[in-house]
PDB file of N, CA and C in Angstrom:
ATOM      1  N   UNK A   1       0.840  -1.181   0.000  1.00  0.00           N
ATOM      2  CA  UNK A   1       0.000   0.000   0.000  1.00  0.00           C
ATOM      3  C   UNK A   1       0.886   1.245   0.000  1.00  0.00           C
ATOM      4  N   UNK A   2       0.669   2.040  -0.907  1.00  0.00           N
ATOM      5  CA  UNK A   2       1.425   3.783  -0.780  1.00  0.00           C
ATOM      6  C   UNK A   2       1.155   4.379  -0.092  1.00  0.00           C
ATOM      7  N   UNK A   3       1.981   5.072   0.027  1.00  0.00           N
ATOM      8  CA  UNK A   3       1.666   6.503   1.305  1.00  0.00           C
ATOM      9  C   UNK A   3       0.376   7.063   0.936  1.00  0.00           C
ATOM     10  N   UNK A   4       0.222   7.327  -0.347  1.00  0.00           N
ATOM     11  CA  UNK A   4      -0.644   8.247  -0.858  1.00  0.00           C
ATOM     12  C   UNK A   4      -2.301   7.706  -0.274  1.00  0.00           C
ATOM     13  N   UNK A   5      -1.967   6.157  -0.937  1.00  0.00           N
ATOM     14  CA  UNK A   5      -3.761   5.395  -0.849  1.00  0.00           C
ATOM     15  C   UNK A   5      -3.765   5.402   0.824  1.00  0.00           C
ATOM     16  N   UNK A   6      -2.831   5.393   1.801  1.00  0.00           N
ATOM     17  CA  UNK A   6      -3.005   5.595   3.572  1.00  0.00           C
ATOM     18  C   UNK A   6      -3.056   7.058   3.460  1.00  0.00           C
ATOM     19  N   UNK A   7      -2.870   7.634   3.116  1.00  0.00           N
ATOM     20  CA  UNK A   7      -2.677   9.210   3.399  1.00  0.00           C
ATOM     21  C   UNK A   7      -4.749   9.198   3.235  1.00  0.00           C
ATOM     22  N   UNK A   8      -5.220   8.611   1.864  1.00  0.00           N
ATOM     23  CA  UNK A   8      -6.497   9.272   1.219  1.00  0.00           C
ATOM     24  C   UNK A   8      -7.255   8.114   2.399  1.00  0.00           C
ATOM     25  N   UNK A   9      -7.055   6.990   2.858  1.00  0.00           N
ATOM     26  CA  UNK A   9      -7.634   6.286   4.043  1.00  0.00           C
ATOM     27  C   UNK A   9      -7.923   6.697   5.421  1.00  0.00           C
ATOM     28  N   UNK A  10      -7.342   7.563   5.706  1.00  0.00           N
ATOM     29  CA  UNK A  10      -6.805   8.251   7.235  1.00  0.00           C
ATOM     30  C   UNK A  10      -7.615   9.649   7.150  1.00  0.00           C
ATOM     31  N   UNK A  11      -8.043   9.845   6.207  1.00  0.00           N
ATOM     32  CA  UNK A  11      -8.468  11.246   6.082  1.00  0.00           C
ATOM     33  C   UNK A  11     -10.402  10.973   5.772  1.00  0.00           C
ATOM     34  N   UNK A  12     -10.271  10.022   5.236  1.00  0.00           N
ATOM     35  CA  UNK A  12     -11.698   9.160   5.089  1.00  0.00           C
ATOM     36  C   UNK A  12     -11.950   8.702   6.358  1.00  0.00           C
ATOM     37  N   UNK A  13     -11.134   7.997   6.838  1.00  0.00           N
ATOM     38  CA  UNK A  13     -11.430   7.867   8.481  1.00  0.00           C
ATOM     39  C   UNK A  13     -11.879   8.683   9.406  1.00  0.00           C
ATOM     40  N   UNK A  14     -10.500  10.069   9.245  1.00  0.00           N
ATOM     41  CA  UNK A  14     -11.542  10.963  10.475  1.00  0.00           C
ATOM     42  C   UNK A  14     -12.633  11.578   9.856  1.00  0.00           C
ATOM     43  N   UNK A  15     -12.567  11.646   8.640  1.00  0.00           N
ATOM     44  CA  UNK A  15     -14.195  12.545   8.272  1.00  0.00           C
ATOM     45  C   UNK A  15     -15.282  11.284   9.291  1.00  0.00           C
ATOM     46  N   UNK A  16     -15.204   9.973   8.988  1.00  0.00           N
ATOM     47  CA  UNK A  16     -16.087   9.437   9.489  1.00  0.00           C
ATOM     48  C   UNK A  16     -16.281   9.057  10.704  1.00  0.00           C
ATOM     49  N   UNK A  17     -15.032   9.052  11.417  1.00  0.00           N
ATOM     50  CA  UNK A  17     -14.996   8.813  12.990  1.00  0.00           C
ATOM     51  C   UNK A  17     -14.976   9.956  14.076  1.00  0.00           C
ATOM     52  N   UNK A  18     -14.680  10.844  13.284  1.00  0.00           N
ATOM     53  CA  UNK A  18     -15.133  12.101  14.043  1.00  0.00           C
ATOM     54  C   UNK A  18     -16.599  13.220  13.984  1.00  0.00           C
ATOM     55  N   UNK A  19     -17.374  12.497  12.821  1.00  0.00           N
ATOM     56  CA  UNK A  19     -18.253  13.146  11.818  1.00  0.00           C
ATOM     57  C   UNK A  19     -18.604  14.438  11.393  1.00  0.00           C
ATOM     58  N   UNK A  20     -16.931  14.575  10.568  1.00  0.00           N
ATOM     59  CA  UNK A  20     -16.816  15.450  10.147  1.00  0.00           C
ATOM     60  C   UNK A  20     -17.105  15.982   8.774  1.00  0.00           C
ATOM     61  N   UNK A  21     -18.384  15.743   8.604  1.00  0.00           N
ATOM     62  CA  UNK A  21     -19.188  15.254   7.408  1.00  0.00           C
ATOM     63  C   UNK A  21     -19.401  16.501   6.486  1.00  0.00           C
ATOM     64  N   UNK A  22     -19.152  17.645   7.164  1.00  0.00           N
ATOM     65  CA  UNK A  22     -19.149  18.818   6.242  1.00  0.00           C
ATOM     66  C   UNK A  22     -17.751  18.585   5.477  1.00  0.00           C
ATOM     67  N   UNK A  23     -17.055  18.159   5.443  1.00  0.00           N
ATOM     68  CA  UNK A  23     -15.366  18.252   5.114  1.00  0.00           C
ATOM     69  C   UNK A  23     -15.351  16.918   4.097  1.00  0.00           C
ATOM     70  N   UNK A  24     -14.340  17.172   2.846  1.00  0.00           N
ATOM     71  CA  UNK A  24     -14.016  16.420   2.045  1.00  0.00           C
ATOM     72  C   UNK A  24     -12.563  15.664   2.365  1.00  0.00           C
ATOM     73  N   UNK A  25     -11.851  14.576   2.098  1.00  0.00           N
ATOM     74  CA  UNK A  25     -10.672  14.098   1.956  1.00  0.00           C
ATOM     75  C   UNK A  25      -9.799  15.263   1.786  1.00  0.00           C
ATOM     76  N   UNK A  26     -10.201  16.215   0.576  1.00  0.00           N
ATOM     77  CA  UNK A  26      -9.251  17.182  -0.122  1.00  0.00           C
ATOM     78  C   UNK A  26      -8.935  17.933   0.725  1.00  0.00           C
ATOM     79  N   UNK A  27      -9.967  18.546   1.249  1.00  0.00           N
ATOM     80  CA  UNK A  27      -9.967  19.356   2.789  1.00  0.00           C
ATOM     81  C   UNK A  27      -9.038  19.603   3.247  1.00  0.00           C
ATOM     82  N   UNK A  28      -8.484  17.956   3.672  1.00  0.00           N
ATOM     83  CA  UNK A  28      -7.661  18.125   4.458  1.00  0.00           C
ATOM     84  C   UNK A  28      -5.929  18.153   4.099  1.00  0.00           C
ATOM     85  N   UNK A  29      -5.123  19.199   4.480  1.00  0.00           N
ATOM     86  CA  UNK A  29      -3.918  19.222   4.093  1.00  0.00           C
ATOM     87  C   UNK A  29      -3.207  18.007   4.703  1.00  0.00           C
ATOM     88  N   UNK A  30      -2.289  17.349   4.059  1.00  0.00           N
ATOM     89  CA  UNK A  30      -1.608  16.270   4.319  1.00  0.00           C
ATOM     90  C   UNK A  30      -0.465  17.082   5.279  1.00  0.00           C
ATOM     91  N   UNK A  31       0.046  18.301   5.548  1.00  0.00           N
ATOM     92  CA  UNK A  31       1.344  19.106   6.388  1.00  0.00           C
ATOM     93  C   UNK A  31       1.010  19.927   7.365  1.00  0.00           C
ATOM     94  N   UNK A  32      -0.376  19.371   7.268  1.00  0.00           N
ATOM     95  CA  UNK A  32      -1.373  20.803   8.579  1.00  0.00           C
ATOM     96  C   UNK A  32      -1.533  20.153   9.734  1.00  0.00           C
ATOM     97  N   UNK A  33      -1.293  20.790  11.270  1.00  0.00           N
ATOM     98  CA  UNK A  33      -1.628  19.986  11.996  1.00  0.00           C
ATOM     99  C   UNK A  33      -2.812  19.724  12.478  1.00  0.00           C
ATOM    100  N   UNK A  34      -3.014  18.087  12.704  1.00  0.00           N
ATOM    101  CA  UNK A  34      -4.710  17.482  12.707  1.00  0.00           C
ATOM    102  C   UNK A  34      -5.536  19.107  14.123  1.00  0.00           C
ATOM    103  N   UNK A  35      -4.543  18.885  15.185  1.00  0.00           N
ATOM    104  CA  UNK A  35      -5.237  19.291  16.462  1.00  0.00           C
ATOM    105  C   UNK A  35      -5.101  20.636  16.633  1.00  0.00           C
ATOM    106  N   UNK A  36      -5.015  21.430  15.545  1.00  0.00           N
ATOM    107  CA  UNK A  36      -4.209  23.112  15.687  1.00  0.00           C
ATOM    108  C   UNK A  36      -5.266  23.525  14.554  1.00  0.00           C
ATOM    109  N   UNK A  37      -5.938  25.023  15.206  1.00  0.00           N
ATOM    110  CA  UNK A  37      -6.881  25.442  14.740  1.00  0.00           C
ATOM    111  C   UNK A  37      -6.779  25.749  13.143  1.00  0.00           C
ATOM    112  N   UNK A  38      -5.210  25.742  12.647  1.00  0.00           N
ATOM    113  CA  UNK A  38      -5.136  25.614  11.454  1.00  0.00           C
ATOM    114  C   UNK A  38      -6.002  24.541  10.330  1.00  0.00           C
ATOM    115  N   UNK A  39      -6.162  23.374  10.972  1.00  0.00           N
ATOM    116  CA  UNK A  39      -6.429  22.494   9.771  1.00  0.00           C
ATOM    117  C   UNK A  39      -8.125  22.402  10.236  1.00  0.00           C
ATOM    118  N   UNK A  40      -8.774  23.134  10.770  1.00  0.00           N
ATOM    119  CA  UNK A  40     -10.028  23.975  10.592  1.00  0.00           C
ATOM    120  C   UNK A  40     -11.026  22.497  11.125  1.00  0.00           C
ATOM    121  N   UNK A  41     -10.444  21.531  11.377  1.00  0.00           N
ATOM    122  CA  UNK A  41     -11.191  20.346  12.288  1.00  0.00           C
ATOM    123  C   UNK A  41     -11.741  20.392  13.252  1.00  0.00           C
ATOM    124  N   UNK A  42     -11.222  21.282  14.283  1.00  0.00           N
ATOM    125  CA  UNK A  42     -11.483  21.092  15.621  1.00  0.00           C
ATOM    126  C   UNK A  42     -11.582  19.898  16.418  1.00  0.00           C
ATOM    127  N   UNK A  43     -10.499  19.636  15.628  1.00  0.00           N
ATOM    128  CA  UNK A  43     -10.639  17.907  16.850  1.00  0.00           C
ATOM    129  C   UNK A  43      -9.710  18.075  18.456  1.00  0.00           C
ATOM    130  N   UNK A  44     -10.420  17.433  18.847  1.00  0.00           N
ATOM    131  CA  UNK A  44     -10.422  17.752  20.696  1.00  0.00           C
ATOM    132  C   UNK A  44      -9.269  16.134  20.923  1.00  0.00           C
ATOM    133  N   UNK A  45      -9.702  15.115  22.132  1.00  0.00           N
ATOM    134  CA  UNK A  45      -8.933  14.448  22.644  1.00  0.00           C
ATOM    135  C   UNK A  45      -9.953  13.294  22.819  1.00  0.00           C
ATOM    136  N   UNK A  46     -10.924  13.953  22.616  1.00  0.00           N
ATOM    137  CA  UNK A  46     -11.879  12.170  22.175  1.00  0.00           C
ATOM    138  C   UNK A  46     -12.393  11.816  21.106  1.00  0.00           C
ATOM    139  N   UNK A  47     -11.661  13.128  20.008  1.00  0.00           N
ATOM    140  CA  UNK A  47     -11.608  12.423  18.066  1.00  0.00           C
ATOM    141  C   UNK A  47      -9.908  12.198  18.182  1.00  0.00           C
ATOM    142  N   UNK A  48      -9.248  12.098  19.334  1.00  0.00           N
ATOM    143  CA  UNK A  48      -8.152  11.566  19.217  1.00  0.00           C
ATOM    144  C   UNK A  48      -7.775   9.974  19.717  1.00  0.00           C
ATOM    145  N   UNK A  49      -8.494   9.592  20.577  1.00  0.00           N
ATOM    146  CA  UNK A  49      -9.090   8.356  20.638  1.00  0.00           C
ATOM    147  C   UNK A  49      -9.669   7.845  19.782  1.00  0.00           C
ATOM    148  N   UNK A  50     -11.210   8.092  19.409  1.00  0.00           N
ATOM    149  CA  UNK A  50     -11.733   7.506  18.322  1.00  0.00           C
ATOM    150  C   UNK A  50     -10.724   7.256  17.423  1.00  0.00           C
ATOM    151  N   UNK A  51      -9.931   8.287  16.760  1.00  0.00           N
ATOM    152  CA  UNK A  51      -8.894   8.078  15.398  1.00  0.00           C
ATOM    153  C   UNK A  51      -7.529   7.245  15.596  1.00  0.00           C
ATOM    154  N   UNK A  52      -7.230   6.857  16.826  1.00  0.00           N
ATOM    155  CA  UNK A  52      -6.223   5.875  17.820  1.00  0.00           C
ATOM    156  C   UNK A  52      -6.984   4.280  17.677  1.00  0.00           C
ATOM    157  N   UNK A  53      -8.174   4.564  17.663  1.00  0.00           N
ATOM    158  CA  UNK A  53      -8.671   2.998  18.166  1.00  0.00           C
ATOM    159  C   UNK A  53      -9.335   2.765  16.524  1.00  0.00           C
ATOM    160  N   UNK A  54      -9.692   3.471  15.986  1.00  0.00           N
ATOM    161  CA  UNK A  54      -9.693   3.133  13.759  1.00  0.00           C
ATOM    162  C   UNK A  54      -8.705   2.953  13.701  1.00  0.00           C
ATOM    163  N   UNK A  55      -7.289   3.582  14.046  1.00  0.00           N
ATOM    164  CA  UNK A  55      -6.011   3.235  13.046  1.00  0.00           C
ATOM    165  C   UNK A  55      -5.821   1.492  13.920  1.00  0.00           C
ATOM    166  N   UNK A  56      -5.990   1.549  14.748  1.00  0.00           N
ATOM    167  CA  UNK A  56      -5.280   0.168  15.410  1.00  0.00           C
ATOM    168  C   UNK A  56      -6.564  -0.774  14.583  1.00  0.00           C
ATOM    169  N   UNK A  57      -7.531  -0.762  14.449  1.00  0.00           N
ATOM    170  CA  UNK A  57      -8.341  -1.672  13.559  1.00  0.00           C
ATOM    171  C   UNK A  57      -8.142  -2.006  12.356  1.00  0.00           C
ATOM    172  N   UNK A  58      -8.037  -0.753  11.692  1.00  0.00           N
ATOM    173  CA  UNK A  58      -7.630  -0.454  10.360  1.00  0.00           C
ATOM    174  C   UNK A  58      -6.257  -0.965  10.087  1.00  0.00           C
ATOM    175  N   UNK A  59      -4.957  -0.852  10.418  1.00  0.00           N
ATOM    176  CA  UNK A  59      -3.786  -1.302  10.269  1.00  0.00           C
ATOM    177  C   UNK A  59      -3.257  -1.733  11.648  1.00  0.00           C
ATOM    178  N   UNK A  60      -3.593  -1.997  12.244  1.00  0.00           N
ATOM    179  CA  UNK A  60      -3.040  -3.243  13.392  1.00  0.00           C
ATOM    180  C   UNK A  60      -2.099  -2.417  14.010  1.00  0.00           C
ATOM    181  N   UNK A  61      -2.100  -1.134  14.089  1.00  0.00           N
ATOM    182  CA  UNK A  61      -0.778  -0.214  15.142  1.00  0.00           C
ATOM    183  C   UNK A  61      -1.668   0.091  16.065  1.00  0.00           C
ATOM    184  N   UNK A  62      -1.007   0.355  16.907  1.00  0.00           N
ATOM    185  CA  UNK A  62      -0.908   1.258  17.974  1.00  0.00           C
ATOM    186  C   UNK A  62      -0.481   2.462  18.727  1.00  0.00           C
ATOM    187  N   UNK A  63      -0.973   3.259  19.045  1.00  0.00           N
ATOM    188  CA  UNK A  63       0.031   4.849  19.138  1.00  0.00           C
ATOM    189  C   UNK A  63      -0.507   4.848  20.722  1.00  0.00           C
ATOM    190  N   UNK A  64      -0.530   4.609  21.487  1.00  0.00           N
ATOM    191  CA  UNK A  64      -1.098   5.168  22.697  1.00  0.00           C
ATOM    192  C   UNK A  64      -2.216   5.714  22.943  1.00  0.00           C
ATOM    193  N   UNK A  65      -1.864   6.595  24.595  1.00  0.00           N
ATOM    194  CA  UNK A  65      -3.001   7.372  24.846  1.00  0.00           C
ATOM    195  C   UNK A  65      -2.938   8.509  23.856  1.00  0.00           C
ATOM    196  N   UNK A  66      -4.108   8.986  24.247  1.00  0.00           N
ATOM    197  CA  UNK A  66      -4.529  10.432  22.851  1.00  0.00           C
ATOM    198  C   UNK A  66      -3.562  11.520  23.434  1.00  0.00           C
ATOM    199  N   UNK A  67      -3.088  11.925  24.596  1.00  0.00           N
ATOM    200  CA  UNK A  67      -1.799  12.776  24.683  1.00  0.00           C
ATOM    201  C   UNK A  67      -0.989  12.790  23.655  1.00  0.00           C
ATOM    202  N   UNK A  68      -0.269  11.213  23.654  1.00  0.00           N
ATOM    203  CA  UNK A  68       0.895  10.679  23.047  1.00  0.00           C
ATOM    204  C   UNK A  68       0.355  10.812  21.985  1.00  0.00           C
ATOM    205  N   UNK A  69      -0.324   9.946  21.676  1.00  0.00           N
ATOM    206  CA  UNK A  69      -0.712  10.003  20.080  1.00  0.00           C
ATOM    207  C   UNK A  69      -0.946  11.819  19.667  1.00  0.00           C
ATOM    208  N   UNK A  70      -1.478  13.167  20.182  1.00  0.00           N
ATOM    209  CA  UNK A  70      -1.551  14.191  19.688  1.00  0.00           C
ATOM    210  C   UNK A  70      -0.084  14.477  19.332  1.00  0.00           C
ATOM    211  N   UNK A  71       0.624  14.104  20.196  1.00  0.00           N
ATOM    212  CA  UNK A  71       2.197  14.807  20.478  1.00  0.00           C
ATOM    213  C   UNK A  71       2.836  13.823  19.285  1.00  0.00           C
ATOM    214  N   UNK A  72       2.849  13.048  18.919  1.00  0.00           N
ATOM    215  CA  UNK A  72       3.347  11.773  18.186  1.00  0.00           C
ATOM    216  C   UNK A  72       3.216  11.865  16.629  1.00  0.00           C
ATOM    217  N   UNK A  73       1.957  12.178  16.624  1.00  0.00           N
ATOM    218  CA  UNK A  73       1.120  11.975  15.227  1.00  0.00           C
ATOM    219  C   UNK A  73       0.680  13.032  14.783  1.00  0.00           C
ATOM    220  N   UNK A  74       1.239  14.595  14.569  1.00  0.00           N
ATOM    221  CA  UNK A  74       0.925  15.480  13.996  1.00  0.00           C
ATOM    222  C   UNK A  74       0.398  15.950  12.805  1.00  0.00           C
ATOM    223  N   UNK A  75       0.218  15.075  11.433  1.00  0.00           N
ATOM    224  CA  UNK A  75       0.016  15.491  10.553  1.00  0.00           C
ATOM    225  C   UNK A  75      -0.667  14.479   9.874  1.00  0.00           C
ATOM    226  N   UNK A  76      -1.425  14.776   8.743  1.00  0.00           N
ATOM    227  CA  UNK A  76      -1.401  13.326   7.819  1.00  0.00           C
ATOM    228  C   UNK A  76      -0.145  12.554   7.572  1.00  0.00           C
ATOM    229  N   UNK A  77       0.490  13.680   6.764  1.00  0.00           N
ATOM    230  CA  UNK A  77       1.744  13.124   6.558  1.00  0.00           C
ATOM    231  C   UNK A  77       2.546  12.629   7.436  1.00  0.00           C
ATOM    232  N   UNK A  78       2.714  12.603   8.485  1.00  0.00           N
ATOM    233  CA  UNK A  78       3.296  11.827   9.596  1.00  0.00           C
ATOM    234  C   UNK A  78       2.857  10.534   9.884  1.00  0.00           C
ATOM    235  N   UNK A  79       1.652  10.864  10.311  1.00  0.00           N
ATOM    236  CA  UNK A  79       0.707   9.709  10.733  1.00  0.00           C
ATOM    237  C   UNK A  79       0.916   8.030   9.472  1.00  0.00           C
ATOM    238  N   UNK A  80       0.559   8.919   7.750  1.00  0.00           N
ATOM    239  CA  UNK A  80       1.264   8.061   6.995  1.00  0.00           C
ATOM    240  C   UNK A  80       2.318   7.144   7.218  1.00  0.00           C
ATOM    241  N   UNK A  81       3.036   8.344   7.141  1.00  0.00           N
ATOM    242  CA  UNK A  81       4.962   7.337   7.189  1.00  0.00           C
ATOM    243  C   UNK A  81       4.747   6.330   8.309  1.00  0.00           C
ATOM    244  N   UNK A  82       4.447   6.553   9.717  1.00  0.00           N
ATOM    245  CA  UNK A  82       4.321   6.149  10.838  1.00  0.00           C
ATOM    246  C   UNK A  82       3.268   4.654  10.242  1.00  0.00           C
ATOM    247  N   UNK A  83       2.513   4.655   9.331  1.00  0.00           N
ATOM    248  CA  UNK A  83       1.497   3.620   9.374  1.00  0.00           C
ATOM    249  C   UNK A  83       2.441   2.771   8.709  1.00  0.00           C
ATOM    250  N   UNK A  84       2.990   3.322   7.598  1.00  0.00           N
ATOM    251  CA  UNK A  84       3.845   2.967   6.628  1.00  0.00           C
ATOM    252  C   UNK A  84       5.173   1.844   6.886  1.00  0.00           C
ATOM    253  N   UNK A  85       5.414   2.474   8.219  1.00  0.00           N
ATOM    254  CA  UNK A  85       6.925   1.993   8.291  1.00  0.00           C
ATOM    255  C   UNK A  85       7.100   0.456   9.501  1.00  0.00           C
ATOM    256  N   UNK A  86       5.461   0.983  10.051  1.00  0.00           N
ATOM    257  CA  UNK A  86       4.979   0.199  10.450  1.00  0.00           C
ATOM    258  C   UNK A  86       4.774  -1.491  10.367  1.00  0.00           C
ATOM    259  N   UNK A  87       3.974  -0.835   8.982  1.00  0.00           N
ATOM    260  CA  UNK A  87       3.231  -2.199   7.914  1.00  0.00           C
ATOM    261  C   UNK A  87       4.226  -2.996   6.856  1.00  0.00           C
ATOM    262  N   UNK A  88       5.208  -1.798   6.878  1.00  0.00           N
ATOM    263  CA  UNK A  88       6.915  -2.227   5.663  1.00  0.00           C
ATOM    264  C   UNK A  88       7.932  -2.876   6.922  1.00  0.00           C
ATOM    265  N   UNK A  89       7.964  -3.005   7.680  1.00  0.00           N
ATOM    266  CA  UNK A  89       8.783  -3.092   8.690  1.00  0.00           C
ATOM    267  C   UNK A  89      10.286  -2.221   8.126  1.00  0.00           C
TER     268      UNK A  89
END
């Protein structure tokens, strides 16, 4: 799997696990951060859970508590590589 098709998965995810249903995939910048009023989400620390406990379903990782995981997993693009390097060992 490419970065790209996890990048367009992860972003389909939080639209749906956070229901962020006004918002498209495109929406979202792959270099913006998820939890910073920049990337116009407003996701808090229990769409950081929800999106912790999809990725561990979805690709079998794990990132922690939603602290760690905010502090950890800043971006799409992060979050990617991180799924990535994961699943490539």
């Amino acid at each position: 799997m490419s970065l790209e098709q996890i990048k367009q998965e992860i972003k389909e995810m939080i639209i749906e696990e956070c229901e962020k249903d006004e918002f498209e995939p495109s929406d979202i910048k792959d270099d913006v951060e998820l939890f910073s009023s920049k990337s116009g989400l407003e996701l808090d620390s229990l769409d950081a859970l929800s999106i912790s406990m999809a990725l561990k379903k979805m690709y079998g990782v794990r990132l922690g508590d939603s602290k760690e995981f905010r502090r950890t997993v800043t971006t799409i693009e992060k979050l990617a590589e991180f799924i990535h390097s994961e699943k490539n060992g």
